[in-house]
PDB file of N, CA and C in Angstrom:
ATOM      1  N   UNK A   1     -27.433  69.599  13.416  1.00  0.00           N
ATOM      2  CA  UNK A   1     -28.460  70.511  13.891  1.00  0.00           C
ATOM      3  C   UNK A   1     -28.268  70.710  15.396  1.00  0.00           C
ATOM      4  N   UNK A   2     -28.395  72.144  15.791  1.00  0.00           N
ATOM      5  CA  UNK A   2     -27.972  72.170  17.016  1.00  0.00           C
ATOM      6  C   UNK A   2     -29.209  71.260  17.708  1.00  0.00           C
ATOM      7  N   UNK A   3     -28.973  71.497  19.119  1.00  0.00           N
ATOM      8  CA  UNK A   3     -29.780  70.544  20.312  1.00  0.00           C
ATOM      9  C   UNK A   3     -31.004  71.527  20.607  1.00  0.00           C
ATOM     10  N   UNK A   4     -30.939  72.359  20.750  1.00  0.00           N
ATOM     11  CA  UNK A   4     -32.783  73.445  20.949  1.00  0.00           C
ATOM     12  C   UNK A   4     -33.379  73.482  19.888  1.00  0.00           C
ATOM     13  N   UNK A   5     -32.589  73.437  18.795  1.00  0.00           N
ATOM     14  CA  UNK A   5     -33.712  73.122  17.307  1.00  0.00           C
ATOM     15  C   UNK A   5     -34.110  71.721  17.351  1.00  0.00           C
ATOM     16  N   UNK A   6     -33.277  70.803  17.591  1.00  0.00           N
ATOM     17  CA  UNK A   6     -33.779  69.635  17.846  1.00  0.00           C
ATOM     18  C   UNK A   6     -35.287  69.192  18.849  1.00  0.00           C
ATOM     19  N   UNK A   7     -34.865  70.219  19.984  1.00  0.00           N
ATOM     20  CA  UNK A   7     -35.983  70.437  20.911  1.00  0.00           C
ATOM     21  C   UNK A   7     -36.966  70.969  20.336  1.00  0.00           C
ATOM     22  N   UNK A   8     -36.824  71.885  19.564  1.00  0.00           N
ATOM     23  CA  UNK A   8     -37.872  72.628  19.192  1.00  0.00           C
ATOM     24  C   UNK A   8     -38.918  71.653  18.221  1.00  0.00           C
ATOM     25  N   UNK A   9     -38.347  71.192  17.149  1.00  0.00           N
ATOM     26  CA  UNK A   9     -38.890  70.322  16.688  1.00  0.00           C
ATOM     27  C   UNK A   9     -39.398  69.014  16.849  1.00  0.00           C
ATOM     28  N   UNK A  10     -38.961  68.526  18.303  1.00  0.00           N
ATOM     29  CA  UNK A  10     -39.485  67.579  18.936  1.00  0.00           C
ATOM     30  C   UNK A  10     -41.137  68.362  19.709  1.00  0.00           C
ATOM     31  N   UNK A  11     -40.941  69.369  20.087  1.00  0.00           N
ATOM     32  CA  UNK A  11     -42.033  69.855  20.587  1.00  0.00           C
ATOM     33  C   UNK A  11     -43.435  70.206  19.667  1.00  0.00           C
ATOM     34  N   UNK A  12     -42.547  70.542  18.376  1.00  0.00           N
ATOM     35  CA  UNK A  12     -43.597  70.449  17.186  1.00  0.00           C
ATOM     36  C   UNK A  12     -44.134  68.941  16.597  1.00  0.00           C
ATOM     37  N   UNK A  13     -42.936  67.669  17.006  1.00  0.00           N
ATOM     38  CA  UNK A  13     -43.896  67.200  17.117  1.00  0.00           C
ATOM     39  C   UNK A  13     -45.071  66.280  18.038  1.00  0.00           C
ATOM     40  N   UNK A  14     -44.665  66.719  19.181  1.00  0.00           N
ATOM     41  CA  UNK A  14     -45.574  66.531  20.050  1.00  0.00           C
ATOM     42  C   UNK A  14     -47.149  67.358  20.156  1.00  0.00           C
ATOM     43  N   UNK A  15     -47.083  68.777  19.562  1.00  0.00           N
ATOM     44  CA  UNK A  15     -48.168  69.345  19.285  1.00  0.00           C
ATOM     45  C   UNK A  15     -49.026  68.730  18.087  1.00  0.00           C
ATOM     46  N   UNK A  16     -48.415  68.408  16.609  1.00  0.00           N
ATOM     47  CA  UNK A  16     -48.948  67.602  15.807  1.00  0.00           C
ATOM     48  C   UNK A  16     -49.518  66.238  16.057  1.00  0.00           C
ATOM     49  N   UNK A  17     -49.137  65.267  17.100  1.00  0.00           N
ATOM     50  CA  UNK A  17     -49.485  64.410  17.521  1.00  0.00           C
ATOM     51  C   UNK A  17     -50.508  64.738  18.654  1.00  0.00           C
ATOM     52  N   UNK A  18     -50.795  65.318  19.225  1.00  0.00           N
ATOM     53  CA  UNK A  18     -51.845  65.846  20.305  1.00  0.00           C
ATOM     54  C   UNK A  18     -52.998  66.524  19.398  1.00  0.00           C
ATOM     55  N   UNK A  19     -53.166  66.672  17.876  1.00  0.00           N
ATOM     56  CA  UNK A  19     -53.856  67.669  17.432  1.00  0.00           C
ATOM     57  C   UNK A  19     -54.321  66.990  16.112  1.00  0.00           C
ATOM     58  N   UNK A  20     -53.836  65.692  16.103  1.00  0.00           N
ATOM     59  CA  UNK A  20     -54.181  64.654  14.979  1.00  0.00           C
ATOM     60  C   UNK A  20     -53.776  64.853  13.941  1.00  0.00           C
ATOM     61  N   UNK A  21     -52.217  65.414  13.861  1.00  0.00           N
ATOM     62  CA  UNK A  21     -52.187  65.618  12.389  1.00  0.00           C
ATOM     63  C   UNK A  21     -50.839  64.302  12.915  1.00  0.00           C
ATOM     64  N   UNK A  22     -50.835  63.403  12.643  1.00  0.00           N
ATOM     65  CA  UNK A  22     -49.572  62.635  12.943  1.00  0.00           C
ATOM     66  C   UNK A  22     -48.867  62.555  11.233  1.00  0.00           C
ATOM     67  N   UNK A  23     -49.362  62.692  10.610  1.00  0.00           N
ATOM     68  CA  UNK A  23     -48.934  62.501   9.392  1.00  0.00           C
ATOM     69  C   UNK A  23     -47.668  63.755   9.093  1.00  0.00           C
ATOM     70  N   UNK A  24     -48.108  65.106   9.969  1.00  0.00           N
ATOM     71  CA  UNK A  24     -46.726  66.104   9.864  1.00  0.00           C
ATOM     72  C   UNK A  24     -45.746  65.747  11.064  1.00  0.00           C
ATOM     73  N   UNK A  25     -46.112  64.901  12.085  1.00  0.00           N
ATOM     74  CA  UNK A  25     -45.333  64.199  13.071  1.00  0.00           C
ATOM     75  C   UNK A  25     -44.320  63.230  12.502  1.00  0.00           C
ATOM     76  N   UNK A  26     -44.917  62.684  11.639  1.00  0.00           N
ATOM     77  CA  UNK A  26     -44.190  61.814  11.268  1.00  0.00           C
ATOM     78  C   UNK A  26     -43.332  62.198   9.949  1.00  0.00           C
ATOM     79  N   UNK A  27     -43.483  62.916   9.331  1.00  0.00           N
ATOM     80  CA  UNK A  27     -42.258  63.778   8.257  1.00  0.00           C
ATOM     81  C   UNK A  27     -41.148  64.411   9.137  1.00  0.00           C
ATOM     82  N   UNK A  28     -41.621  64.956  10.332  1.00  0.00           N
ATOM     83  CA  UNK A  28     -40.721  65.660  11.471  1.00  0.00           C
ATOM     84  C   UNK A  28     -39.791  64.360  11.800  1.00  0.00           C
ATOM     85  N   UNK A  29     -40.006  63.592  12.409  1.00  0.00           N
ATOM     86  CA  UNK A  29     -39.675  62.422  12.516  1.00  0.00           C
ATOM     87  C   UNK A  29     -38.395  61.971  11.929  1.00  0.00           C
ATOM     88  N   UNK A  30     -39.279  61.745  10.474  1.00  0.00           N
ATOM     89  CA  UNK A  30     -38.427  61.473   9.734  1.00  0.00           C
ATOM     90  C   UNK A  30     -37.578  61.897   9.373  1.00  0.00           C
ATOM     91  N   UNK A  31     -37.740  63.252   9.446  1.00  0.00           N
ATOM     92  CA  UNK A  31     -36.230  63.923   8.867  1.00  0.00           C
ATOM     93  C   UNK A  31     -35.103  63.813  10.123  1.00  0.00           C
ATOM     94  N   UNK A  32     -35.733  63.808  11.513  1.00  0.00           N
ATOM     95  CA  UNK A  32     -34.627  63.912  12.242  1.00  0.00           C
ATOM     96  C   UNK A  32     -34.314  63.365  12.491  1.00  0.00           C
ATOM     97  N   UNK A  33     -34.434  62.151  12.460  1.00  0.00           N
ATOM     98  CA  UNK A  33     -33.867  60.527  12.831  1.00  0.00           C
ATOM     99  C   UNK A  33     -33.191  60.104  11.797  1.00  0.00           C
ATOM    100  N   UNK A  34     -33.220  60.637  10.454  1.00  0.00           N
ATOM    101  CA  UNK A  34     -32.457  60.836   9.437  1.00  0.00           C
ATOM    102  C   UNK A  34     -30.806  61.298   9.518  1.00  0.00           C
ATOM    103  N   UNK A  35     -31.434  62.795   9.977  1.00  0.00           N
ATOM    104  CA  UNK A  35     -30.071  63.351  10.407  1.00  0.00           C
ATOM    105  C   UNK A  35     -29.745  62.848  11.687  1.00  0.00           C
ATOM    106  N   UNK A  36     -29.218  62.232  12.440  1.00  0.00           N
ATOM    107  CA  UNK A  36     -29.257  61.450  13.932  1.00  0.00           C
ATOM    108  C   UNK A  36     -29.872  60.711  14.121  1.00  0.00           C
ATOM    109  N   UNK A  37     -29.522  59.400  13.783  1.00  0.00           N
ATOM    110  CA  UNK A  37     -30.682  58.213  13.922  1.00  0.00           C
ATOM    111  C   UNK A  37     -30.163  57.540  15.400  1.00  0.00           C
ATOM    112  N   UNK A  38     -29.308  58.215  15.864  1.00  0.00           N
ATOM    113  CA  UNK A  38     -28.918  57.896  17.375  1.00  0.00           C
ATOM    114  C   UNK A  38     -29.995  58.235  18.476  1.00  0.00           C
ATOM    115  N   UNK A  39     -30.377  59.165  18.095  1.00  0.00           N
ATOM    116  CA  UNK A  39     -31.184  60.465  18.936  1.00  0.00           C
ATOM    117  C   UNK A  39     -32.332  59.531  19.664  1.00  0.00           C
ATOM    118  N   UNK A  40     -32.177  59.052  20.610  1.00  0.00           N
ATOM    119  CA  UNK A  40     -33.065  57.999  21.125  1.00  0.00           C
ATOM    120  C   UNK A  40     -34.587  58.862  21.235  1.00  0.00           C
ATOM    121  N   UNK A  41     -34.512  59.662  21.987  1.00  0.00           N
ATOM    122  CA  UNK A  41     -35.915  60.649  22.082  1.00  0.00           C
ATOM    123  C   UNK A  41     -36.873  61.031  20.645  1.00  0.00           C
ATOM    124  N   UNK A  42     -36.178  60.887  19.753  1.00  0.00           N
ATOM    125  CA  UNK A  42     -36.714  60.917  18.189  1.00  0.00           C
ATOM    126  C   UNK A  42     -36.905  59.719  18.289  1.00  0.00           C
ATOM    127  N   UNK A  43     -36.482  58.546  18.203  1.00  0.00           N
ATOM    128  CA  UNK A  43     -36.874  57.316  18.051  1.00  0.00           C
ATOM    129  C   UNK A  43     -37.329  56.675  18.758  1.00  0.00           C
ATOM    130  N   UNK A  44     -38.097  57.392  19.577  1.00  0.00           N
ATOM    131  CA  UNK A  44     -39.468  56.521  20.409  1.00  0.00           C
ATOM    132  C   UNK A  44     -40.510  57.181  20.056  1.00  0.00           C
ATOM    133  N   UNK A  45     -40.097  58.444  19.648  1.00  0.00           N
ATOM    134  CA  UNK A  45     -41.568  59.126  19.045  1.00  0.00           C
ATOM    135  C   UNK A  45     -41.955  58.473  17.645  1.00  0.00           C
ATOM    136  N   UNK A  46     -40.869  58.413  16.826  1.00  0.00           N
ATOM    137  CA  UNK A  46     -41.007  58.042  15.488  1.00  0.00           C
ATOM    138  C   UNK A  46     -41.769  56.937  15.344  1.00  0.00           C
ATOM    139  N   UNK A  47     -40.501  55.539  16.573  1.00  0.00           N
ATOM    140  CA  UNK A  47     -41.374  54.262  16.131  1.00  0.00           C
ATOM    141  C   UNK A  47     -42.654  54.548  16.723  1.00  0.00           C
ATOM    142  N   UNK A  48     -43.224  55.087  17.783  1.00  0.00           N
ATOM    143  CA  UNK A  48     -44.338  55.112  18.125  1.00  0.00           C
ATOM    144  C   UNK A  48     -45.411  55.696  16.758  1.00  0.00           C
ATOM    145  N   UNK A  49     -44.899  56.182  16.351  1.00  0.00           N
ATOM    146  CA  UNK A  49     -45.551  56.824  14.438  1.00  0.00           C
ATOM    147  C   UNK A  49     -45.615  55.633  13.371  1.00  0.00           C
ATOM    148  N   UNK A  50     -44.376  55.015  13.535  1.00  0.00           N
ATOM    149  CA  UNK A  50     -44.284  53.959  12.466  1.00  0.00           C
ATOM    150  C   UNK A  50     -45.504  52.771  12.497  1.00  0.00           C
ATOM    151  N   UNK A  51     -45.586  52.343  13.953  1.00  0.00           N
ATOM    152  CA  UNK A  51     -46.546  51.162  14.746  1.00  0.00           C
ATOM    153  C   UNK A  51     -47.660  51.747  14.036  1.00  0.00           C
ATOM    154  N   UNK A  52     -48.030  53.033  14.285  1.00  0.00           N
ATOM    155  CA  UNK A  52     -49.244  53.437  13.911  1.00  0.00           C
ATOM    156  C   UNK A  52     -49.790  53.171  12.280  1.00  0.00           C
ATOM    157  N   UNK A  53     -48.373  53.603  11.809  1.00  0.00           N
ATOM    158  CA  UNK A  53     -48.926  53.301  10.050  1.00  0.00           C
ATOM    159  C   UNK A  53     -48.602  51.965   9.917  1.00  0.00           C
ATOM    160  N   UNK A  54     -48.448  51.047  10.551  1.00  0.00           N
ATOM    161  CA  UNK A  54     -48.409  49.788  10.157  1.00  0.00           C
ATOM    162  C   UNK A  54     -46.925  49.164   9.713  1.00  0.00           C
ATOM    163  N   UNK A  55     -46.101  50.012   9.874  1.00  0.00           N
ATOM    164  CA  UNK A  55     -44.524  49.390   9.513  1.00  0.00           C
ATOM    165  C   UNK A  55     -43.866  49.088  10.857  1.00  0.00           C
ATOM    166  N   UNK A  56     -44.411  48.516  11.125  1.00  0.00           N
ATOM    167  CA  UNK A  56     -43.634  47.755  12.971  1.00  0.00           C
ATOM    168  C   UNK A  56     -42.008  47.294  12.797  1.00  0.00           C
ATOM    169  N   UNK A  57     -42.071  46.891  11.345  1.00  0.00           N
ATOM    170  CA  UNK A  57     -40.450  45.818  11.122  1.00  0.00           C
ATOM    171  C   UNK A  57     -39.510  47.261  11.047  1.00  0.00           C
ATOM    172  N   UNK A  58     -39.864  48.845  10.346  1.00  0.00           N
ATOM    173  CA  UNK A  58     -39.266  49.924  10.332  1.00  0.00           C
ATOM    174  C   UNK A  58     -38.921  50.398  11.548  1.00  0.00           C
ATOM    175  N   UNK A  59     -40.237  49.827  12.558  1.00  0.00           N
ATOM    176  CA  UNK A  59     -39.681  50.954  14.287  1.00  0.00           C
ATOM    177  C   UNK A  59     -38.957  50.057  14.551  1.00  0.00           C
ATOM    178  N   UNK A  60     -39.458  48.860  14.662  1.00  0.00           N
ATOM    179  CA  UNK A  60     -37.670  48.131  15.290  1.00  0.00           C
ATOM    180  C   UNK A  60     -36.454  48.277  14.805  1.00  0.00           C
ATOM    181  N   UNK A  61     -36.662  48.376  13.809  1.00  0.00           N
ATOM    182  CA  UNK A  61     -35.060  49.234  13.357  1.00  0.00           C
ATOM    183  C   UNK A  61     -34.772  50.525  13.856  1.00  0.00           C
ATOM    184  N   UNK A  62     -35.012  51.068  13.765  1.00  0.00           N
ATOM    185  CA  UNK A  62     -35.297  52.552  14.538  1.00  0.00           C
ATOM    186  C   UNK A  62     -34.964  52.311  15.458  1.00  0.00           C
ATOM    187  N   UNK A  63     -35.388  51.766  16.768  1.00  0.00           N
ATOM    188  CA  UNK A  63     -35.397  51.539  18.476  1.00  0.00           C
ATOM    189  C   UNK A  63     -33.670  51.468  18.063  1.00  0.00           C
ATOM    190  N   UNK A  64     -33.548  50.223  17.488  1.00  0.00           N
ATOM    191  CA  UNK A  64     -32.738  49.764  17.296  1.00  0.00           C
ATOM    192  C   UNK A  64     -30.924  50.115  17.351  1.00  0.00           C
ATOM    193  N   UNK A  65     -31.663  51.474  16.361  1.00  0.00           N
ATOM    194  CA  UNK A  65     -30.227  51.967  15.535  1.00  0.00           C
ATOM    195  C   UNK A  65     -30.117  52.798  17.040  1.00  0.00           C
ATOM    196  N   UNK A  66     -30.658  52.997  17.958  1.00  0.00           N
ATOM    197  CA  UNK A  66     -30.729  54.092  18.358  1.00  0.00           C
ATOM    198  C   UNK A  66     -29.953  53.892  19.931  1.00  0.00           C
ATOM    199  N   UNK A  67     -29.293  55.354  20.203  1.00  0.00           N
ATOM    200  CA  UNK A  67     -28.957  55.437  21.795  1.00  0.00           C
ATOM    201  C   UNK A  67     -29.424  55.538  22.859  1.00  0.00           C
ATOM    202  N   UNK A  68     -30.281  54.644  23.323  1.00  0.00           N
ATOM    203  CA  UNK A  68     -31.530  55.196  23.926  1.00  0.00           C
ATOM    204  C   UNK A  68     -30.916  55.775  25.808  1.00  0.00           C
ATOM    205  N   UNK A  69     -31.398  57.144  26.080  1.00  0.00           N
ATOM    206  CA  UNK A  69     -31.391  57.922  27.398  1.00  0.00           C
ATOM    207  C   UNK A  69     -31.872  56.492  28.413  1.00  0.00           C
ATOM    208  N   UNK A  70     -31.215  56.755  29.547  1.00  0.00           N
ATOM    209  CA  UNK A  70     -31.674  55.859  30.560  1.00  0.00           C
ATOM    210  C   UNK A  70     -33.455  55.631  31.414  1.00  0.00           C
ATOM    211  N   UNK A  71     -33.526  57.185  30.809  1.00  0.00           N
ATOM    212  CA  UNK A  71     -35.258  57.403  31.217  1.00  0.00           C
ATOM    213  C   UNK A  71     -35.980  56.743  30.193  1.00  0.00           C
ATOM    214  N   UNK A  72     -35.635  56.481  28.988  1.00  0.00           N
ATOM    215  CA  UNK A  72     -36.673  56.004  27.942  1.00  0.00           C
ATOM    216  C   UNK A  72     -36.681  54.156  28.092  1.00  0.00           C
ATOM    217  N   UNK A  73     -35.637  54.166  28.627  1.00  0.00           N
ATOM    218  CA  UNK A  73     -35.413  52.377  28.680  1.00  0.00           C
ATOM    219  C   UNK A  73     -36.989  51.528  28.812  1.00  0.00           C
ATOM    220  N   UNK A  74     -37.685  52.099  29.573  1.00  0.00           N
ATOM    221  CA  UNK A  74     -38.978  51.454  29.294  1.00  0.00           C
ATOM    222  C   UNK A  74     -39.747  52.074  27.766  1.00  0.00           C
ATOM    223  N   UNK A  75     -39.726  52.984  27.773  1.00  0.00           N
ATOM    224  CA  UNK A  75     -40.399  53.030  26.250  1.00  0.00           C
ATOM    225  C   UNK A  75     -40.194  52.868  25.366  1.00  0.00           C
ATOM    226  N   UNK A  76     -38.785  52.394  25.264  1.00  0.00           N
ATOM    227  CA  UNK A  76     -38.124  51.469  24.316  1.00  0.00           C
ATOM    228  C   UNK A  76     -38.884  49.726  24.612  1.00  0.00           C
ATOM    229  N   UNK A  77     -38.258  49.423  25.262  1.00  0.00           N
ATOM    230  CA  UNK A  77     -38.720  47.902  25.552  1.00  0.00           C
ATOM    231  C   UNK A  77     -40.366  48.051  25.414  1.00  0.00           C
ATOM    232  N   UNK A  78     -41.239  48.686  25.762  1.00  0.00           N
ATOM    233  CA  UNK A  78     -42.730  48.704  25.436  1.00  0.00           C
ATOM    234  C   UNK A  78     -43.263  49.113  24.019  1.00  0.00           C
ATOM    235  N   UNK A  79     -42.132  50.091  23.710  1.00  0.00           N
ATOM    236  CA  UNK A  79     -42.287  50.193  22.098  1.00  0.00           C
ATOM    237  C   UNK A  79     -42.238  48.847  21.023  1.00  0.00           C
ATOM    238  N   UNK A  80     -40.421  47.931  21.089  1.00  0.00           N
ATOM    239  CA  UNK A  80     -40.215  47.533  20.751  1.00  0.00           C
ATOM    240  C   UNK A  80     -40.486  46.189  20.391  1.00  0.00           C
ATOM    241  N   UNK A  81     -41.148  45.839  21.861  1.00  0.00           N
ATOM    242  CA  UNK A  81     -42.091  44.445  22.460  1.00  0.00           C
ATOM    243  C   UNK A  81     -43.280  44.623  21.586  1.00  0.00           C
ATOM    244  N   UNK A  82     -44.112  45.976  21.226  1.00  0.00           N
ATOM    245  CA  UNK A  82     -45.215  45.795  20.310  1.00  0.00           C
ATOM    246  C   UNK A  82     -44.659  45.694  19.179  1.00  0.00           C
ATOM    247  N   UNK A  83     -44.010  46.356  18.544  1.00  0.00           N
ATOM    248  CA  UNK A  83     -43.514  46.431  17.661  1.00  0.00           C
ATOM    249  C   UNK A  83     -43.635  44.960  16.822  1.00  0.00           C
ATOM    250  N   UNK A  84     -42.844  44.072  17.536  1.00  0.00           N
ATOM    251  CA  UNK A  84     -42.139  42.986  17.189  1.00  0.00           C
ATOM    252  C   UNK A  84     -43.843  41.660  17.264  1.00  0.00           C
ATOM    253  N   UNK A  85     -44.328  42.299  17.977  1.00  0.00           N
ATOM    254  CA  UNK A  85     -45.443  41.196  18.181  1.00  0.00           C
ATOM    255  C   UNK A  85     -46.498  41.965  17.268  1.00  0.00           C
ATOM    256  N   UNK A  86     -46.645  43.278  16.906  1.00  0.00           N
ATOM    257  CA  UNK A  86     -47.379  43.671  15.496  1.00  0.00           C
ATOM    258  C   UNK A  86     -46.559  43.102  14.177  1.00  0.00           C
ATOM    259  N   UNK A  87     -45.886  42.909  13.919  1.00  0.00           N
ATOM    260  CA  UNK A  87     -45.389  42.750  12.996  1.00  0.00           C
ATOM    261  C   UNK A  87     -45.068  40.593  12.865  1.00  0.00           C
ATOM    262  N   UNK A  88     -45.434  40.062  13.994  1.00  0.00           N
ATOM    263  CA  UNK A  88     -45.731  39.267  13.798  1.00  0.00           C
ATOM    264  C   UNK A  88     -44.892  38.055  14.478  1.00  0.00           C
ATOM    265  N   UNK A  89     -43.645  38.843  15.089  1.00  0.00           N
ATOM    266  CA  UNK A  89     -42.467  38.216  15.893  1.00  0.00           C
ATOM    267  C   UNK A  89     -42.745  37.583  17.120  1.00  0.00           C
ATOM    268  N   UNK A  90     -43.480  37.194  17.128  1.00  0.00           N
ATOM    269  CA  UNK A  90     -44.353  37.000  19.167  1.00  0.00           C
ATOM    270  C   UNK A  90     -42.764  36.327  19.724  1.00  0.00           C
ATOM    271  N   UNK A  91     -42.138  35.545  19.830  1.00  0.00           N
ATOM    272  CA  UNK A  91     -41.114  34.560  20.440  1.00  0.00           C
ATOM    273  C   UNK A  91     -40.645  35.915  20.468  1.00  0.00           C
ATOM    274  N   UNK A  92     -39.999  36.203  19.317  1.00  0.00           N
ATOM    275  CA  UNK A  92     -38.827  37.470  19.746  1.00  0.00           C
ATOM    276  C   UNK A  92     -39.460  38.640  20.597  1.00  0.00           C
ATOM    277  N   UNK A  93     -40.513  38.951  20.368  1.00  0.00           N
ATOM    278  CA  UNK A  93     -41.513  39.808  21.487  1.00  0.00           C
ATOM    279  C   UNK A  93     -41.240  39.503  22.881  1.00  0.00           C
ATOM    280  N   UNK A  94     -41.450  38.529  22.993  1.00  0.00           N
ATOM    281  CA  UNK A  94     -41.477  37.477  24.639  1.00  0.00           C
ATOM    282  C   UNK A  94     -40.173  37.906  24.777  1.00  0.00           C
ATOM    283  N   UNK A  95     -39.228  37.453  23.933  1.00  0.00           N
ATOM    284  CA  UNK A  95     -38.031  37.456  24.408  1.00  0.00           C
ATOM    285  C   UNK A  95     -37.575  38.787  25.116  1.00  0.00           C
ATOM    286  N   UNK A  96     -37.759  39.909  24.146  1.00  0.00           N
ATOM    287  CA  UNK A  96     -37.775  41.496  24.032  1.00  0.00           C
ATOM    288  C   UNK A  96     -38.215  41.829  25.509  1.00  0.00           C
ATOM    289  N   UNK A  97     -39.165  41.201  25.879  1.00  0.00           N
ATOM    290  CA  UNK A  97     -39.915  41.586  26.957  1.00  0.00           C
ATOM    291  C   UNK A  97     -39.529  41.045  28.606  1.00  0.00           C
ATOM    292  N   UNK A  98     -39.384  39.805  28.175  1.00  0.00           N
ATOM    293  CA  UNK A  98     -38.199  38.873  29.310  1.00  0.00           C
ATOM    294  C   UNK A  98     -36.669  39.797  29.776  1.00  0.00           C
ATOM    295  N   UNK A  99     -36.073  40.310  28.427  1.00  0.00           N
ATOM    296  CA  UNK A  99     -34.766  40.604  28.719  1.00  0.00           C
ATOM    297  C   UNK A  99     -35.005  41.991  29.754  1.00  0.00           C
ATOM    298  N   UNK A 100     -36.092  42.868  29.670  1.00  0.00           N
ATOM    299  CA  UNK A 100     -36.420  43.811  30.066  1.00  0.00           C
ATOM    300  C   UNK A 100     -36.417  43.648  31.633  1.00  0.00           C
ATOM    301  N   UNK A 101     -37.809  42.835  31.365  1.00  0.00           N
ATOM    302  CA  UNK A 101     -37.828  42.499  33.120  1.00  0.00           C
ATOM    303  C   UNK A 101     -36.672  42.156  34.036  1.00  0.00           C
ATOM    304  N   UNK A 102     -36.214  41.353  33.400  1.00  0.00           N
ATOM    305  CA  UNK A 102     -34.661  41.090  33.832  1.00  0.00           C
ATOM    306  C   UNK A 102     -33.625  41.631  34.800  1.00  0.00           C
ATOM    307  N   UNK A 103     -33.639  42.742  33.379  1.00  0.00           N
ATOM    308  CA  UNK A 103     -32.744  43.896  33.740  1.00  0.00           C
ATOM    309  C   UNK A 103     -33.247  45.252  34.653  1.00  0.00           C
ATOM    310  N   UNK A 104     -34.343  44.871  34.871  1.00  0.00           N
ATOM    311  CA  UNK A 104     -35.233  45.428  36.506  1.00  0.00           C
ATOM    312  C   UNK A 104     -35.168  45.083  37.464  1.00  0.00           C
ATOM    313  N   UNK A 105     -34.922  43.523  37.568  1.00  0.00           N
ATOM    314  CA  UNK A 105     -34.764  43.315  39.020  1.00  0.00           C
ATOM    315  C   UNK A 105     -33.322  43.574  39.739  1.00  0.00           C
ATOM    316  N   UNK A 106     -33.478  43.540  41.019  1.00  0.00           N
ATOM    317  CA  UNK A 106     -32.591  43.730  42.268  1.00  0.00           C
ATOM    318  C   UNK A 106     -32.933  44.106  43.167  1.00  0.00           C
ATOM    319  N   UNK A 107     -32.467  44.397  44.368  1.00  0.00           N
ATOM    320  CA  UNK A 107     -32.684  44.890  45.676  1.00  0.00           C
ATOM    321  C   UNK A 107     -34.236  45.749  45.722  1.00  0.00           C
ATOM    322  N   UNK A 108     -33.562  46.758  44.742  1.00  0.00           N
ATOM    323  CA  UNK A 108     -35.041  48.121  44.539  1.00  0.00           C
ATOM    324  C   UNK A 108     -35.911  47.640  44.228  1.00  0.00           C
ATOM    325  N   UNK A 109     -36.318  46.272  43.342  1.00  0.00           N
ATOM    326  CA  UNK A 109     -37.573  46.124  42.195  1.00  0.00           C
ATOM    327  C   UNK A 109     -37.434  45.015  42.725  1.00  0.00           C
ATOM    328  N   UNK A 110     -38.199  44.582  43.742  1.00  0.00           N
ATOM    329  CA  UNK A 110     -38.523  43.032  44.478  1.00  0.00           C
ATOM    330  C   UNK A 110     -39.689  42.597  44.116  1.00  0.00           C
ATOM    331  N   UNK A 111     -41.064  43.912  43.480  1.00  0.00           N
ATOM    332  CA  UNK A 111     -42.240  43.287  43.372  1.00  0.00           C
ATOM    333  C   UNK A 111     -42.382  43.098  41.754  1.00  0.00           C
ATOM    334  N   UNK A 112     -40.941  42.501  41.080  1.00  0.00           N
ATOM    335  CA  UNK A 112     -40.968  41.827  39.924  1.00  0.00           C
ATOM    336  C   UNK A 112     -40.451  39.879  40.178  1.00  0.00           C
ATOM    337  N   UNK A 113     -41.238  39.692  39.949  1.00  0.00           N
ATOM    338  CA  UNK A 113     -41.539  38.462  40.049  1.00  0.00           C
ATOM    339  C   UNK A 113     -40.622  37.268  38.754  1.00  0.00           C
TER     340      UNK A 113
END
């Protein structure tokens, strides 16, 4: 599927999710993370869909499978950190969440502790 249909349908489902229908958000979702389960920008929306219906162990797979853009790197790790601690993983949560911080600090990010 080209990349502006992709857009396009990411934008549809950002309107479905702003308008409470998450349930057609999340068929959108699904199909496109289907076809491209790389597509990191689908798969922060999705797992953010999945958390919601209660399949947390599905978005971490998802995050997972996925290529995530350098801008999403936190909404991955904030996705994935709930994810893992909804579903019942707390250690691996912590962990999820440790490796993050981590990989924040240096010179620029001093007021991480």
């Amino acid at each position: 599927m080209p990349t502006d249909e992709r857009q396009f349908l990411m934008t549809a489902v950002w309107l479905f999710m702003r308008h409470g229908r998450r349930d057609r958000a999340l068929g959108v979702c699904e199909a496109l993370s289907e076809s491209d389960p790389r597509d990191g920008t689908v798969a922060v929306a999705y797992a953010d869909l999945l958390i919601g219906e209660g399949k947390a162990s599905e978005a971490v797979e998802v995050l997972r499978a996925a290529d995530m853009p350098p801008d999403l790197r936190h909404a991955e790790a904030v996705l994935e950190t709930r994810a893992l601690r909804v579903a019942g993983r707390g250690a691996e949560a912590d962990s999820r969440w440790r490796r993050y911080i981590e990989s924040q600090k240096g010179a620029s990010r001093q007021w991480i502790a």
